[in-house]
Protein backbone atom coordinates (compact mmCIF):
# COMPACT_ATOMS: atom_id res chain seq x y z
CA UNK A 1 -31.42 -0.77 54.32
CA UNK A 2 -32.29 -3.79 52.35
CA UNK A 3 -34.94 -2.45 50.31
CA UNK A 4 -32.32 0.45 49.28
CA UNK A 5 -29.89 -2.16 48.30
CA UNK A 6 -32.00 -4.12 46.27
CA UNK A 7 -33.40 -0.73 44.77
CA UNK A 8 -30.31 0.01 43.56
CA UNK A 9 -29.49 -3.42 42.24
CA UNK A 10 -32.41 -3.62 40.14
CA UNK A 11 -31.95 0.33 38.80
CA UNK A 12 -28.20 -1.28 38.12
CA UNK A 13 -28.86 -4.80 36.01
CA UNK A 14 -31.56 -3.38 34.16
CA UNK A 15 -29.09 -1.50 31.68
CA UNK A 16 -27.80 -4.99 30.96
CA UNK A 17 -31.00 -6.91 30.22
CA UNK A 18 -33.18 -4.29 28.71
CA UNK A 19 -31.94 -3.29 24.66
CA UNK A 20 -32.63 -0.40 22.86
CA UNK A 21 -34.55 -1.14 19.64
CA UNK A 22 -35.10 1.35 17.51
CA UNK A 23 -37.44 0.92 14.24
CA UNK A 24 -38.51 3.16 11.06
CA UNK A 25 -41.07 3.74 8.33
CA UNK A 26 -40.92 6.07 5.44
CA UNK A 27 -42.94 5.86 2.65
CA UNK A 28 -45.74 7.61 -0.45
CA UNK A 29 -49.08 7.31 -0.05
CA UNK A 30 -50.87 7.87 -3.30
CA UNK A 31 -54.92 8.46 -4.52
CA UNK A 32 -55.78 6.91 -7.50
CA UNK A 33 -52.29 7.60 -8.63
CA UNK A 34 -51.80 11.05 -7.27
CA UNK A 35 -50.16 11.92 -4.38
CA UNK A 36 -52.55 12.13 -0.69
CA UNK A 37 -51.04 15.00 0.66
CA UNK A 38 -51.91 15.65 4.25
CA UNK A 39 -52.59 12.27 4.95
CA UNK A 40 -52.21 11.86 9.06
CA UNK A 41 -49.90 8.63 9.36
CA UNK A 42 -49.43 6.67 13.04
CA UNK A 43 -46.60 5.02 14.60
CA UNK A 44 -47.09 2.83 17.46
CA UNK A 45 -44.87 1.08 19.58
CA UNK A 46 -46.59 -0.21 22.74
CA UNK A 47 -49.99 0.50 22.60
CA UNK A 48 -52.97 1.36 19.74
CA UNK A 49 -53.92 4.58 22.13
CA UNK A 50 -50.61 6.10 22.73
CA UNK A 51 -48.92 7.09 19.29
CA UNK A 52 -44.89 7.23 19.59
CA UNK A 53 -44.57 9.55 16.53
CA UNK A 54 -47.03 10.95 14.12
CA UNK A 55 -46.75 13.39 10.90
CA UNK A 56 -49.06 14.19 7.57
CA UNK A 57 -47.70 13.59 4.37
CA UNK A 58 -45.81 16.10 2.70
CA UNK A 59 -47.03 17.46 -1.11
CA UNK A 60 -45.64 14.76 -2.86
CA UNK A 61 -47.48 11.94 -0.54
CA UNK A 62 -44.52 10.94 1.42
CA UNK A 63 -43.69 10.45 5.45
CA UNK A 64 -41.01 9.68 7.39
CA UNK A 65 -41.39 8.20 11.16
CA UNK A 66 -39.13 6.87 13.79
CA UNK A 67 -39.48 5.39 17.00
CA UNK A 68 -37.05 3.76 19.87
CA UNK A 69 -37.87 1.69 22.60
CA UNK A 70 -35.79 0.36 25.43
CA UNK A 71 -37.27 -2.63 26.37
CA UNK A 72 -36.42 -6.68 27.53
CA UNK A 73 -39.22 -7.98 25.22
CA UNK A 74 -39.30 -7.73 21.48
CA UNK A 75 -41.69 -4.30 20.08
CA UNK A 76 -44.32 -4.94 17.98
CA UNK A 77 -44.50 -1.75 15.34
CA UNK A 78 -47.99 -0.55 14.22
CA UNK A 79 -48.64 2.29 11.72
CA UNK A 80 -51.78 3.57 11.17
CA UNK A 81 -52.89 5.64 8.29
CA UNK A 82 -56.36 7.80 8.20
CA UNK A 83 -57.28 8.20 4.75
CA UNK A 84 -60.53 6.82 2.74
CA UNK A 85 -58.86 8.41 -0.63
CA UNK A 86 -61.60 10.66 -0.88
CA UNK A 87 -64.61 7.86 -1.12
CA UNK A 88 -66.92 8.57 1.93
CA UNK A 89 -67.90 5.21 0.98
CA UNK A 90 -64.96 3.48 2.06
CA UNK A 91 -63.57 3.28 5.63
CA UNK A 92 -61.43 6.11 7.05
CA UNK A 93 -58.70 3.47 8.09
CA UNK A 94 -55.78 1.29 7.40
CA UNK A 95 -53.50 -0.12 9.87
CA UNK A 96 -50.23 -2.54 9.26
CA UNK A 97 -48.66 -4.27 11.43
């Protein structure tokens, strides 16, 4: 009966510790001035593996991405974009954090 209790107890408090924190990116990616259409862009909000939200740019270069979180501890957003701008001499990478 105890280990009910306290079951229920924890499943109770946590809606008053944990927040919801949602965050956003939008944004143009552009080639040498032009527009990188098709361009896969990355959101991340726990962990590099596990991508919260992806999408490829539209015609005109841009993306729009949103992710929410309820967690006690602060998120820490990463997007990732895999594009080398059409140089296969350049890495097929860029990630902000």
């Amino acid at each position: 009966m105890k280990a009910v209790v306290l079951l229920l107890l924890t499943s109770s408090c946590s809606g008053f510790f944990d927040r919801k924190q949602v965050v956003g990116v939008k944004g143009r990616l552009t080639c040498n001035g032009r527009p990188a259409k098709g361009v896969r862009v990355t959101y991340h909000l726990f962990d590099f593996h596990h991508p919260t939200a992806f999408d490829d740019t539209n015609d005109n270069g841009a993306f729009k991405l949103k992710g929410r979180a309820i967690k006690i501890a602060g998120i820490k957003p990463l997007l990732k974009i895999n594009s080398n701008c059409n140089n296969k001499n350049v890495r097929n990478r860029s990630t902000l954090e």
